[in-house]
Protein backbone atom coordinates (compact mmCIF):
# COMPACT_ATOMS: atom_id res chain seq x y z
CA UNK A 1 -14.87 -0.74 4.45
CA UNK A 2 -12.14 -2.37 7.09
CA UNK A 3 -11.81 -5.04 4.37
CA UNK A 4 -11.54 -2.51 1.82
CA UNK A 5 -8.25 -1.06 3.92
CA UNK A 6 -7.43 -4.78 4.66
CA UNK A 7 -7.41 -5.36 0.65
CA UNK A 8 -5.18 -2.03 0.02
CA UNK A 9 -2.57 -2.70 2.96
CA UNK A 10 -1.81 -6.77 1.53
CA UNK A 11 -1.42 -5.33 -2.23
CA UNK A 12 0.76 -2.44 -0.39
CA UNK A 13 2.76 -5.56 0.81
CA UNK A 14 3.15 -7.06 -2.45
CA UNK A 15 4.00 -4.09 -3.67
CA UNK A 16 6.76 -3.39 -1.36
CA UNK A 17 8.07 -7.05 -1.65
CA UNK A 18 8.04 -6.58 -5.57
CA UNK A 19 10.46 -3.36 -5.25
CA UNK A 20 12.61 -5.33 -3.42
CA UNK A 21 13.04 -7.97 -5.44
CA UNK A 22 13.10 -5.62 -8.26
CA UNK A 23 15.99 -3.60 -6.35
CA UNK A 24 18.10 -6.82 -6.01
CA UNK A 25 17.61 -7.93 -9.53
CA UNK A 26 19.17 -4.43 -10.59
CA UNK A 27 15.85 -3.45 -12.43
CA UNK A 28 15.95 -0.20 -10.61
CA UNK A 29 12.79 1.45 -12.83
CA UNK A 30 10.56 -1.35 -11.82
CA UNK A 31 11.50 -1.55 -8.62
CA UNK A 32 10.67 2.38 -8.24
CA UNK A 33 7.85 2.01 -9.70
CA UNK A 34 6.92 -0.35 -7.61
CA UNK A 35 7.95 1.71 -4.38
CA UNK A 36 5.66 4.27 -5.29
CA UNK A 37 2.66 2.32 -5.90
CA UNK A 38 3.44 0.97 -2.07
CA UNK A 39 3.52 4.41 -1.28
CA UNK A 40 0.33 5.74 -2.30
CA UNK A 41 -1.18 2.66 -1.26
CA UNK A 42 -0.18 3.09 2.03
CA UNK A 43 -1.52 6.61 2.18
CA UNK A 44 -4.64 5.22 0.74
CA UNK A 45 -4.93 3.05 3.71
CA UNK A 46 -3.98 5.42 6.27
CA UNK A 47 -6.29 8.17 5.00
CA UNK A 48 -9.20 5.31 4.84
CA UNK A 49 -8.67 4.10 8.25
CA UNK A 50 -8.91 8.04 9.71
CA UNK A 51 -11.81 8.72 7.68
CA UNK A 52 -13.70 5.50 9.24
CA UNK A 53 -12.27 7.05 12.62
CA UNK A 54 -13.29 10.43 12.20
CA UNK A 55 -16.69 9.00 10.99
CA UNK A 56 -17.03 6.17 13.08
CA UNK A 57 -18.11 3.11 9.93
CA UNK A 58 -17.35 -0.21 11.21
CA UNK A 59 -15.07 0.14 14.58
């Protein structure tokens, strides 16, 4: 499960890196797109990580 919220934060970063890029390139769609798949990913992550808290798996 940590590797699970490991897995979801890096593709959160590529994400993220890929909207940026996309932002720069003037490909503002894409690069919103993008932003919002970092998004929810990151509120994937972060409601992962509490449920392993409240639950204690793996800590």
């Amino acid at each position: 499960m940590k590797l699970l919220i490991i897995l979801i934060g890096f593709l959160g970063a590529i994400a993220c890196i890929a909207a940026f890029v996309c932002f720069y390139l003037d490909n503002e769609k894409l690069g919103w797109s993008f932003f919002i798949i970092f998004a929810v990913l990151a509120v994937v992550a972060g409601l992962f990580e509490k449920y392993m808290w409240w639950t204690s798996w793996g800590w």
